[in-house]
Protein backbone atom coordinates (compact mmCIF):
# COMPACT_ATOMS: atom_id res chain seq x y z
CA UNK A 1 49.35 -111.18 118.29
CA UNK A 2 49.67 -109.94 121.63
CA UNK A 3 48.90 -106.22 122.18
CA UNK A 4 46.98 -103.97 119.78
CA UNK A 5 46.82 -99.68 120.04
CA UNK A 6 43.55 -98.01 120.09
CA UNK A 7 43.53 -94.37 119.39
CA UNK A 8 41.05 -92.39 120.42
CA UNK A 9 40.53 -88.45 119.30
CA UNK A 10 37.87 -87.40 120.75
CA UNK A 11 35.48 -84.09 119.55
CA UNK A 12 32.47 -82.14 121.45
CA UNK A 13 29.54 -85.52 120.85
CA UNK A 14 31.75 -88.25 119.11
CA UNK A 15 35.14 -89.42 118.87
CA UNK A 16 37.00 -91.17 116.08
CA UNK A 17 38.94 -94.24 116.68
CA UNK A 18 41.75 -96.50 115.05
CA UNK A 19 43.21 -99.59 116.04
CA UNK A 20 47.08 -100.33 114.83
CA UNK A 21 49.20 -103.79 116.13
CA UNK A 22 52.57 -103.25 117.05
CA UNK A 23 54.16 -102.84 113.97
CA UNK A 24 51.88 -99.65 113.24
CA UNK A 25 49.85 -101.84 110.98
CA UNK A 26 46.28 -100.87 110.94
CA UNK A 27 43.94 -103.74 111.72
CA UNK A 28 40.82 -101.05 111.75
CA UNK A 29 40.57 -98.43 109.66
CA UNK A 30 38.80 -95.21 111.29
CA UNK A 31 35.29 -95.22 112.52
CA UNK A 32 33.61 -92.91 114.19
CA UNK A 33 30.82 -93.09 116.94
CA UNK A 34 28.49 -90.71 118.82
CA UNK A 35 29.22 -89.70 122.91
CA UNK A 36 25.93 -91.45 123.06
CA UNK A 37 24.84 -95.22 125.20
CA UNK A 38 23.94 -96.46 121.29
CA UNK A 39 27.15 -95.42 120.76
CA UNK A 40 29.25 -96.61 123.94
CA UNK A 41 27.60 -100.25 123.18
CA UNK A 42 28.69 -99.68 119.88
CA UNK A 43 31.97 -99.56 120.78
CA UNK A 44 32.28 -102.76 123.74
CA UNK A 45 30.79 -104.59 120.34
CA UNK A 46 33.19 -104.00 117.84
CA UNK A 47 36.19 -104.04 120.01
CA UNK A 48 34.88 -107.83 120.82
CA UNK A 49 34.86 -108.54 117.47
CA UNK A 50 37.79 -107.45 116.91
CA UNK A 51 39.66 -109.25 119.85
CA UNK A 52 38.37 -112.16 118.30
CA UNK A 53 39.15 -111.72 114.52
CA UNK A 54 42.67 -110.50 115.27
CA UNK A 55 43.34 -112.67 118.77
CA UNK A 56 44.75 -109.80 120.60
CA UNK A 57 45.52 -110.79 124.17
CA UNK A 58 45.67 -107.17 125.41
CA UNK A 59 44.51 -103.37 123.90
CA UNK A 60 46.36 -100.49 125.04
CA UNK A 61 44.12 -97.70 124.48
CA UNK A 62 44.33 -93.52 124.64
CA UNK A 63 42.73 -90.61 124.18
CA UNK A 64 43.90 -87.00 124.60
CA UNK A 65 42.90 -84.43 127.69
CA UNK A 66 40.39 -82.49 126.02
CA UNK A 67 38.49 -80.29 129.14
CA UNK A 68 35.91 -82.85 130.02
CA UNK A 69 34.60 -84.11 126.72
CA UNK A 70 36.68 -87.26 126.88
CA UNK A 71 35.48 -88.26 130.56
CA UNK A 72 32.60 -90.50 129.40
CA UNK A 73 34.69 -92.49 126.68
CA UNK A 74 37.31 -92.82 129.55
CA UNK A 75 34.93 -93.95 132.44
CA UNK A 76 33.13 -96.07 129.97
CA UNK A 77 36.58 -98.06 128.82
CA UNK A 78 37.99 -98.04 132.97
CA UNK A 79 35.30 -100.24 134.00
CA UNK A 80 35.54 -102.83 130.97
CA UNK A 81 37.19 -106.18 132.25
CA UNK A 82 36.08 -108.56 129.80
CA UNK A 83 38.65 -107.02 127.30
CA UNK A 84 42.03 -106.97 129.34
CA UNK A 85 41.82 -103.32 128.03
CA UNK A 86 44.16 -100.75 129.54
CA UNK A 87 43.34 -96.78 129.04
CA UNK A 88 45.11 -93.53 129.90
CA UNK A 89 43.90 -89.81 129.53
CA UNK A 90 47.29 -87.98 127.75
CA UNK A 91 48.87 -84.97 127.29
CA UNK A 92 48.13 -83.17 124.04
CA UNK A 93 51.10 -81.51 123.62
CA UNK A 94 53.42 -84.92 123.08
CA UNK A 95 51.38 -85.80 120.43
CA UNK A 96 51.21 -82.45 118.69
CA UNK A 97 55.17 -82.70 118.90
CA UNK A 98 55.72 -85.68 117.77
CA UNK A 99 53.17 -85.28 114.43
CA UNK A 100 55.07 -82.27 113.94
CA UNK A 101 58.96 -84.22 114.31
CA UNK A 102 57.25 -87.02 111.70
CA UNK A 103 57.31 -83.72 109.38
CA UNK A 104 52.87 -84.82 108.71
CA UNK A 105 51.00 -81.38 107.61
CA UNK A 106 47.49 -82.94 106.70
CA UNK A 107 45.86 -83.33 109.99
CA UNK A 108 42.31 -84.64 110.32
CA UNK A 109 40.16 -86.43 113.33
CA UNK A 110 40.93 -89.60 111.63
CA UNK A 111 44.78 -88.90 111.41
CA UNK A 112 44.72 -87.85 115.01
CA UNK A 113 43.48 -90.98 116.01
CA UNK A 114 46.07 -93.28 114.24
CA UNK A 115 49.03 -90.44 115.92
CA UNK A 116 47.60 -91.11 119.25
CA UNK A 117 47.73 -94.77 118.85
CA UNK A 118 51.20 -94.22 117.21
CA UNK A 119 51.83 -92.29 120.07
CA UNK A 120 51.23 -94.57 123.19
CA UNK A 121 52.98 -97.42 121.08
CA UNK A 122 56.16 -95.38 120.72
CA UNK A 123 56.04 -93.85 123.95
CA UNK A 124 54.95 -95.92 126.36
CA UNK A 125 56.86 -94.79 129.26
CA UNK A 126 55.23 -91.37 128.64
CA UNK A 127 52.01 -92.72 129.34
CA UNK A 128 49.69 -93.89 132.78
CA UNK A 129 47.03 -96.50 132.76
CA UNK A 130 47.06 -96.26 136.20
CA UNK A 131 45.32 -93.23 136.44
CA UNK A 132 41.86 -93.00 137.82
CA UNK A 133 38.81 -92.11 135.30
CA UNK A 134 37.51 -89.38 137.99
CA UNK A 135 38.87 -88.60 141.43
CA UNK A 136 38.60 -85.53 143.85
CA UNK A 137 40.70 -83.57 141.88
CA UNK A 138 38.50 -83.60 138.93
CA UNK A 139 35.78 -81.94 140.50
CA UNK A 140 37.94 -79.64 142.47
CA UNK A 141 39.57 -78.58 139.24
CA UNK A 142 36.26 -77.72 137.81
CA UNK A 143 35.70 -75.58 141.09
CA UNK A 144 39.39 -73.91 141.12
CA UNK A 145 38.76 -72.93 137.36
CA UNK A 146 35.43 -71.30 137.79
CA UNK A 147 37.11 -69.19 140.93
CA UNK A 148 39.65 -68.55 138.30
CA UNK A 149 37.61 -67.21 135.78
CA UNK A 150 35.70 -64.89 138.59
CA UNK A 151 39.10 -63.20 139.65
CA UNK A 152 39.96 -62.66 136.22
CA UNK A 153 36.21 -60.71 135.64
CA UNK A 154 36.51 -58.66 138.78
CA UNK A 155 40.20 -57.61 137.77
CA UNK A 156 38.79 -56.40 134.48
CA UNK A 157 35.45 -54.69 136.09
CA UNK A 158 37.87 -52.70 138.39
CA UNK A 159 39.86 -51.71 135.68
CA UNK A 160 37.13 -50.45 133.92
CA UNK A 161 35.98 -48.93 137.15
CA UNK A 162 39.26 -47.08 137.98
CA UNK A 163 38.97 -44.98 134.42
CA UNK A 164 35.57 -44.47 134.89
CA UNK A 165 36.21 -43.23 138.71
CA UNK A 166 39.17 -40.34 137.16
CA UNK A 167 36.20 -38.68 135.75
CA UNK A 168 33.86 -38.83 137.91
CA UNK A 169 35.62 -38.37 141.30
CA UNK A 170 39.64 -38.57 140.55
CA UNK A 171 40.21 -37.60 144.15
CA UNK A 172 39.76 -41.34 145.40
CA UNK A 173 42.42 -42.43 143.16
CA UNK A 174 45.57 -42.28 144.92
CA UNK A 175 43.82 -44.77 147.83
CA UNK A 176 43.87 -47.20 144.64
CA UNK A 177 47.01 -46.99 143.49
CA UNK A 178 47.56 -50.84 144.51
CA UNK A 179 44.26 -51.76 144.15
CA UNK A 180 40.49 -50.75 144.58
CA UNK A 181 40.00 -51.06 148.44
CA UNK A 182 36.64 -52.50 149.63
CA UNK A 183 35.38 -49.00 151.33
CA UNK A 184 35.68 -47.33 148.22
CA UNK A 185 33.53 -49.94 145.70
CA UNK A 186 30.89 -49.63 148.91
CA UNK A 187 31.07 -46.02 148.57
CA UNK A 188 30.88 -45.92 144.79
CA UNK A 189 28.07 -48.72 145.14
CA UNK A 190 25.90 -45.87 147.13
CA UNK A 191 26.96 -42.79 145.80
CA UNK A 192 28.97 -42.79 142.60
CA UNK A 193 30.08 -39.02 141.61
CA UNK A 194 31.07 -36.71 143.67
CA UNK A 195 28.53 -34.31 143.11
CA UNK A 196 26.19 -37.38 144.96
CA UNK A 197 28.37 -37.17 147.96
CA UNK A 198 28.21 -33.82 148.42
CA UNK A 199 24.70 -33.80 148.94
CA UNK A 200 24.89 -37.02 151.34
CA UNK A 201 25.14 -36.02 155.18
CA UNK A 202 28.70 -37.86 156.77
CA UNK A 203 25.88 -40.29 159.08
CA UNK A 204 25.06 -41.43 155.83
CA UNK A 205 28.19 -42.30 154.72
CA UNK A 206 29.43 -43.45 157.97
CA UNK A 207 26.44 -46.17 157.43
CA UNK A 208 28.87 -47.81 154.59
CA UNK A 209 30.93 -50.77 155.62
CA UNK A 210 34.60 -50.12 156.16
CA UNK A 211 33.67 -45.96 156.65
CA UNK A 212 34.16 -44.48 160.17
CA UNK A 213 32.96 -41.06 160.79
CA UNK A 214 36.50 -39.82 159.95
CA UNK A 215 37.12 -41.43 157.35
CA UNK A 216 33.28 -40.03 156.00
CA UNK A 217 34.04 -36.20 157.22
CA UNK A 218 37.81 -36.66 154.84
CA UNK A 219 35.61 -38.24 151.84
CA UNK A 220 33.15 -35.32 152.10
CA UNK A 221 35.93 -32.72 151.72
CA UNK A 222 37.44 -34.13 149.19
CA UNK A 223 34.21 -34.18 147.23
CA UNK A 224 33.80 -30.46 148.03
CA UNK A 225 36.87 -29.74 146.28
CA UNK A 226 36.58 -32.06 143.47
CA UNK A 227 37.28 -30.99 140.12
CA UNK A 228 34.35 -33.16 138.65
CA UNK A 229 31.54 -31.86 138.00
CA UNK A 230 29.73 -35.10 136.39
CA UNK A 231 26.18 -36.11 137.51
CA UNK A 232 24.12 -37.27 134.95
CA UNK A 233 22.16 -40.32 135.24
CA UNK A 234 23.97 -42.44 132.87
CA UNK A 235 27.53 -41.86 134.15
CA UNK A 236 25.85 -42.71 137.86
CA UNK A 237 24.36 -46.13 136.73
CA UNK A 238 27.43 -47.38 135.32
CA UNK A 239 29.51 -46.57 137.82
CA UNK A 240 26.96 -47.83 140.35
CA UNK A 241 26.33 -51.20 138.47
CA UNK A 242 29.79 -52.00 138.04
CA UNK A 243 30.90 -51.53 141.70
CA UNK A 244 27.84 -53.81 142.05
CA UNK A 245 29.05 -56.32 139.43
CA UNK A 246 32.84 -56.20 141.25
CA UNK A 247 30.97 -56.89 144.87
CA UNK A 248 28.91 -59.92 143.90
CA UNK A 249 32.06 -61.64 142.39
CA UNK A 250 34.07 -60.42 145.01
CA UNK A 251 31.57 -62.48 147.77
CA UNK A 252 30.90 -65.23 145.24
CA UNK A 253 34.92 -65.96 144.97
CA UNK A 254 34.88 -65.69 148.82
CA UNK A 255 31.93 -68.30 149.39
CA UNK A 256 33.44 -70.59 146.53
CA UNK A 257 37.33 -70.30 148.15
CA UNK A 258 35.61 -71.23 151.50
CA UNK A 259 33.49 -74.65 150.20
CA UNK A 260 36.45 -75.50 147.79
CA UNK A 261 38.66 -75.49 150.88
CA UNK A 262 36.55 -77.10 153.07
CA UNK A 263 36.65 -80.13 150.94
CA UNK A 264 40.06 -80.04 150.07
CA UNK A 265 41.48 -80.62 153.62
CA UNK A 266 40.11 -83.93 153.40
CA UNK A 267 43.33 -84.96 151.02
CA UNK A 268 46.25 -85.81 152.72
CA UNK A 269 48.49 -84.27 149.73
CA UNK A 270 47.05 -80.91 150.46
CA UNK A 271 47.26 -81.42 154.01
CA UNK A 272 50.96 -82.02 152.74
CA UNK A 273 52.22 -78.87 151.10
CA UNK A 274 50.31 -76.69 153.64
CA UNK A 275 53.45 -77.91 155.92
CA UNK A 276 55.03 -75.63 154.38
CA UNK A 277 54.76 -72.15 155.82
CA UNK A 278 53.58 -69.83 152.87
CA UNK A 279 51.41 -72.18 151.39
CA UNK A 280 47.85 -72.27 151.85
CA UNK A 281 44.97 -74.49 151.14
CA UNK A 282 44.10 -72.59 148.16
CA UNK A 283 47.47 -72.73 146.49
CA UNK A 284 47.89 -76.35 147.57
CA UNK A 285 44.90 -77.31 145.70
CA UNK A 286 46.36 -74.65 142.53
CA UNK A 287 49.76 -76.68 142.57
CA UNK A 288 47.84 -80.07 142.93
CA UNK A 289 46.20 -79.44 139.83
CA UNK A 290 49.17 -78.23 138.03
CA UNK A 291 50.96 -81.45 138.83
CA UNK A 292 48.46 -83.70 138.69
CA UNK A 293 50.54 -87.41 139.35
CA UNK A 294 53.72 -86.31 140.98
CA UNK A 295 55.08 -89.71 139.36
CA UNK A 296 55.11 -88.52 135.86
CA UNK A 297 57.82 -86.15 136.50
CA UNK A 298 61.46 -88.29 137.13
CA UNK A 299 63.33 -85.40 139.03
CA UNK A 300 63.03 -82.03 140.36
CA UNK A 301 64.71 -80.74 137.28
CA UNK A 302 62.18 -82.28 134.77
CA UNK A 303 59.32 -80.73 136.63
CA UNK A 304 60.67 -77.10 136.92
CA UNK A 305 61.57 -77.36 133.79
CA UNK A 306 58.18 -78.38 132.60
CA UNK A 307 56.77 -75.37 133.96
CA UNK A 308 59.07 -73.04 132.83
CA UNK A 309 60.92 -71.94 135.83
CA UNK A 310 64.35 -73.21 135.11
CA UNK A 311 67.33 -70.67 133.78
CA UNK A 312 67.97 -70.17 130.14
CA UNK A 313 71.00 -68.37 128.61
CA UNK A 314 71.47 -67.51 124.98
CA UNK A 315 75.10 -67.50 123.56
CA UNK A 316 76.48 -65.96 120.93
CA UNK A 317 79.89 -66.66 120.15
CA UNK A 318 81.89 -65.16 123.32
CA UNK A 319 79.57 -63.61 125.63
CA UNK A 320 75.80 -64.62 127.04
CA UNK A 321 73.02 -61.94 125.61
CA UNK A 322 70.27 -62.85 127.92
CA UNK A 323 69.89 -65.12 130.89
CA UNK A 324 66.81 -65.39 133.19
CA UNK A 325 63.62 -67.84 133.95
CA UNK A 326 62.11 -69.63 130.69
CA UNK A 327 58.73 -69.12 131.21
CA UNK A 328 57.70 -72.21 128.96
CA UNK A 329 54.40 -74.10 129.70
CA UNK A 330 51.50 -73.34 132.01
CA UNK A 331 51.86 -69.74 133.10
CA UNK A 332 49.27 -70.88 136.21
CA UNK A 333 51.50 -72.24 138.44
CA UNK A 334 54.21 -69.82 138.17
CA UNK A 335 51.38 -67.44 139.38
CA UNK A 336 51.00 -69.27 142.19
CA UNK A 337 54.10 -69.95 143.23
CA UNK A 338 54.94 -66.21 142.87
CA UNK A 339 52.27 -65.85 145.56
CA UNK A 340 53.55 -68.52 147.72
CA UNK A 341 57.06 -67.22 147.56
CA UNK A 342 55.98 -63.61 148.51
CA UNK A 343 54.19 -65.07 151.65
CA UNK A 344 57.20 -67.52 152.12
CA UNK A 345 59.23 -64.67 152.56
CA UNK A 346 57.70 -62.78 155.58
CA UNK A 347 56.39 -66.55 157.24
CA UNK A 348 59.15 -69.06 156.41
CA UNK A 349 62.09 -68.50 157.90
CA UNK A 350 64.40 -70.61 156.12
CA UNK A 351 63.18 -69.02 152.46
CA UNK A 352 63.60 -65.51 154.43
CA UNK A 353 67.15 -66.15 155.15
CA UNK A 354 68.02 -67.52 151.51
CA UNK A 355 66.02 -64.34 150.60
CA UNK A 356 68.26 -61.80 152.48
CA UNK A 357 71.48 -63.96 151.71
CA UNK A 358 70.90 -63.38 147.44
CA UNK A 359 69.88 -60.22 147.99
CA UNK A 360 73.10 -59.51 150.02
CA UNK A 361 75.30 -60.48 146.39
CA UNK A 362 73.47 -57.49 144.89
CA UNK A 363 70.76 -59.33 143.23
CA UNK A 364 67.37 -57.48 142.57
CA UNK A 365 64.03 -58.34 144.13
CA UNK A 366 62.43 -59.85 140.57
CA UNK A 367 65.56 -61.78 140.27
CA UNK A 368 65.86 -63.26 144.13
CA UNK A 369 62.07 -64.06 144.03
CA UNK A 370 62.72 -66.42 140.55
CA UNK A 371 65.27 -67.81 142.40
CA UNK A 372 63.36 -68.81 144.91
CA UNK A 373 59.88 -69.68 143.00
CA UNK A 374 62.98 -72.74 141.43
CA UNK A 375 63.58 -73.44 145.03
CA UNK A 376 59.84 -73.91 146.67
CA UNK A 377 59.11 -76.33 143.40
CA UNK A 378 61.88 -78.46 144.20
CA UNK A 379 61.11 -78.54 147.84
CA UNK A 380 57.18 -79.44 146.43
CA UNK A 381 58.14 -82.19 144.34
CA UNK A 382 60.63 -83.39 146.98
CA UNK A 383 57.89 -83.19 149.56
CA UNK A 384 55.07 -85.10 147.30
CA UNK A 385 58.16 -87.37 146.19
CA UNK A 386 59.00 -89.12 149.23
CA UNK A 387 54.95 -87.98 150.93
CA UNK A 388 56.96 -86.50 154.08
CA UNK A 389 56.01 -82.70 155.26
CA UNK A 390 58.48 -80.22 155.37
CA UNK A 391 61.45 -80.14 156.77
CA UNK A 392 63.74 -77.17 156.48
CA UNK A 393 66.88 -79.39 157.84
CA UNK A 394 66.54 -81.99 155.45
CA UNK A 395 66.99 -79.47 153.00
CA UNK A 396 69.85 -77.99 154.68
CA UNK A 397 71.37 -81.50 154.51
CA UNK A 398 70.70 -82.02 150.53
CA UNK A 399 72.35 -78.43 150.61
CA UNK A 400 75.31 -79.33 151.70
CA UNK A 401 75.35 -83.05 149.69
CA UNK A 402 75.02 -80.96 146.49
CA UNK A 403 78.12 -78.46 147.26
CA UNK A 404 80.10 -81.27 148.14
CA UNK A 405 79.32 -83.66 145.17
CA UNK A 406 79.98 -80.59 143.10
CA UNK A 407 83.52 -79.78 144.32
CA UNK A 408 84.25 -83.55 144.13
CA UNK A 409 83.54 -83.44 140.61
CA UNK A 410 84.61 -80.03 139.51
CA UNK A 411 87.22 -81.46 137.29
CA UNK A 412 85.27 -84.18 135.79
CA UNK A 413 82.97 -82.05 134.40
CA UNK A 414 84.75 -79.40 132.59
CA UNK A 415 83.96 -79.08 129.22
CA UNK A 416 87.32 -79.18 127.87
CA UNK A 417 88.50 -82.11 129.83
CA UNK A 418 89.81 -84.06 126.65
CA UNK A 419 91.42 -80.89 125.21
CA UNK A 420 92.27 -77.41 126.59
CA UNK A 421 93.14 -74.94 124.15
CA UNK A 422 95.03 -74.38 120.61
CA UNK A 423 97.70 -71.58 119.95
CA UNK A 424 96.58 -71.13 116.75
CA UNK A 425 92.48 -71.89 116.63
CA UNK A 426 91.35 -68.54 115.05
CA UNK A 427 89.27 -67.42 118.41
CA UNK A 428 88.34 -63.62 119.03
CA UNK A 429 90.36 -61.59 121.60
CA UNK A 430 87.59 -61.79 124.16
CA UNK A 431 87.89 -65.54 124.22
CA UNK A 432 91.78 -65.60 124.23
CA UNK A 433 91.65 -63.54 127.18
CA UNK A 434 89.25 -66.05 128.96
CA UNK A 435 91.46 -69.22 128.13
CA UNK A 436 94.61 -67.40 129.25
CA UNK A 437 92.58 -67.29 132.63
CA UNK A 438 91.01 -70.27 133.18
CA UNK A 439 93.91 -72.46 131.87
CA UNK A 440 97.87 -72.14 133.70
CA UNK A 441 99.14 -73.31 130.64
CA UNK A 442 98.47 -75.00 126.84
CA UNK A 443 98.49 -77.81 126.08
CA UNK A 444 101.16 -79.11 124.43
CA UNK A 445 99.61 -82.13 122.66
């Protein structure tokens, strides 16, 4: 026997494993061990044993991405060499899939681990031993995810806010019709009804950061002619304590952006994409972590189309109902890029004129932007491809390649190049009307 499969499904403290050979026989039925060092020797002991009651030459071992709880099992089989033992951290959602094509409903740990060795056997071009146990990335991912998580509570504190300020001073609200500016959570931080500004003196509200005396003597009016009339204690601790609450995430996200990018510029990838004008270090390190190994992904199609940002269209008979961006897989990224696109727009001139030329054809604003969201991801992966910065002639060049190879092989790849039309297929009027168009005359065959 040469190679044998070791699945590994792995749960919050333990993991189950299952070794198959490569005919899917199973050589060891499950077992199950503890994320523990009685455990991880455990496991170097029995694999042994097993190398030498089957005479395996090799085991090709995997276990699924699971947040973090399958880092020790993976760092623990990486620095193995007695075994000739090769391990890769996968993506969840092949296996799912493919359990789900083999038509299997009972799923257990135990199961799991016999798909996953099923899995990497099947599949092996789907899968990278290569991959480091922990690198950079790991603990920047960690970092990006907590910043994450921070946005996400401030966006939902200022919403609460925002209701909470129509009743207590609804005058402020139409400087917050984008979002909350920074002057007015200070403000609400220090006084938070209007009935509490009205008895404040404008030096005292001039004290606030991002309030000039102007800006103080306008606030004051408006409180003197607010229709509020709320000033109990409750209502003024809650609004007080959550402008708090939004300005301590608000300088934590700041502090964490900082360190995260700090360390960040020390990678030569991120270093990389920030060629490009609109993209920052922050969304450099966003995308990285999206991508992960720019290698998995064979062409610029597969990986826009792995995060949802190629075009779909839905036909029904004669006409297209729908057509517009797929949206499959990770929303993240498409965030990001949406952000990168925006700021591509104003800084990078060559995105800025593809910008103005689609929305010269009458396109709208949502639509030009999706466009162009496609268009920055294949420029990434292009970039990461081939490790070169940007270069907005190069692209002009492929530009001009792609129109070119297309009009060369227009004819080749019509879809009814072995057989135009028939007289007499029973086809709707709509369609009839289209052949008559496309096609000078029927063929006769």
């Amino acid at each position: 026997m040469q190679k044998a499969y070791l699945g590994i499904d792995v749960s919050k403290g333990y993991a189950d494993f299952t070794l198959i050979d490569d005919k899917r026989n199973i050589l060891e039925e499950n077992f199950q061990l503890d994320d523990t060092q009685k455990g991880h020797r455990r496991l170097l002991e029995i694999l042994h044993s097993l190398k030498e009651k089957h005479q395996f030459t090799q085991i090709n071992a995997a276990l699924e991405s699971t947040g973090g709880y399958e880092n020790n099992w993976l760092t623990l089989l990486k620095e193995v060499e007695s075994l000739n033992l090769n391990v890769a951290r996968i993506n969840p959602y092949g296996v799912k899939h493919d359990i789900q094509a083999q038509m299997k409903r009972t799923i257990t740990d135990s199961v799991s681990a016999r798909h996953i060795a099923e899995y990497i056997l099947r599949y092996p071009d789907k899968v990278n031993y290569q991959e480091e146990a922990y690198n950079l990335f790991d603990s920047l991912r960690s970092q990006y995810n907590y910043i994450t998580t921070l946005v996400k509570q401030k966006t939902q504190l200022s919403n609460q806010l925002e209701k909470h300020v129509y009743s207590v001073f609804p005058e402020l609200l139409p400087y917050c019709q984008d979002s909350m500016p920074n002057w007015v959570i200070y403000l609400l931080s220090e006084y938070p009804t209007a009935d509490s500004i009205r008895e404040a003196s404008v030096e005292q509200i001039s004290q606030i950061d991002y309030i000039s005396v102007n800006k103080a003597k306008m606030i004051k009016n408006k409180a003197a002619k607010s229709v509020s009339r709320i000033n109990n204690s409750a209502i003024q601790n809650l609004v007080k304590h959550i402008a708090m609450d939004i300005l301590l995430r608000s300088q934590s996200i700041n502090q964490l952006k900082k360190q995260l990018e700090k360390e960040a510029n020390k990678d030569n990838l991120v270093q990389l994409l920030c060629s490009f004008q609109g993209i920052g270090a922050y969304s450099a390190i966003g995308i990285l972590i999206e991508i992960e190994d720019i290698n998995r992904f064979p062409s610029s199609k597969k990986i826009c189309s792995y995060f949802g940002l190629h075009p779909i269209y839905k036909q029904s008979g004669d006409g297209t109902s729908y057509i517009g961006m797929s949206k499959k897989g990770a929303a993240e990224i498409r965030g990001i890029l949406y952000m990168v696109t925006r700021s591509a727009i104003v800084y990078n001139p060559h995105i800025k004129q593809l910008y103005e030329r689609y929305k010269s054809r009458g396109l709208k604003t949502s639509q030009v932007i999706g466009i162009l969201m496609h268009k920055i991801l294949r420029i990434i992966y292009g970039m990461l491809k081939n490790n070169t910065s940007y270069d907005p002639g190069y692209d002009l060049e492929c530009q001009e390649k792609s129109l070119n190879s297309k009009k060369q092989n227009q004819d080749d790849k019509k879809t009814r190049r072995y057989f135009n039309w028939d007289e007499d297929a029973p086809i709707s009027k709509r369609q009839a009307k289209k052949r008559r168009e496309q096609y000078i005359a029927p063929n006769s065959s």
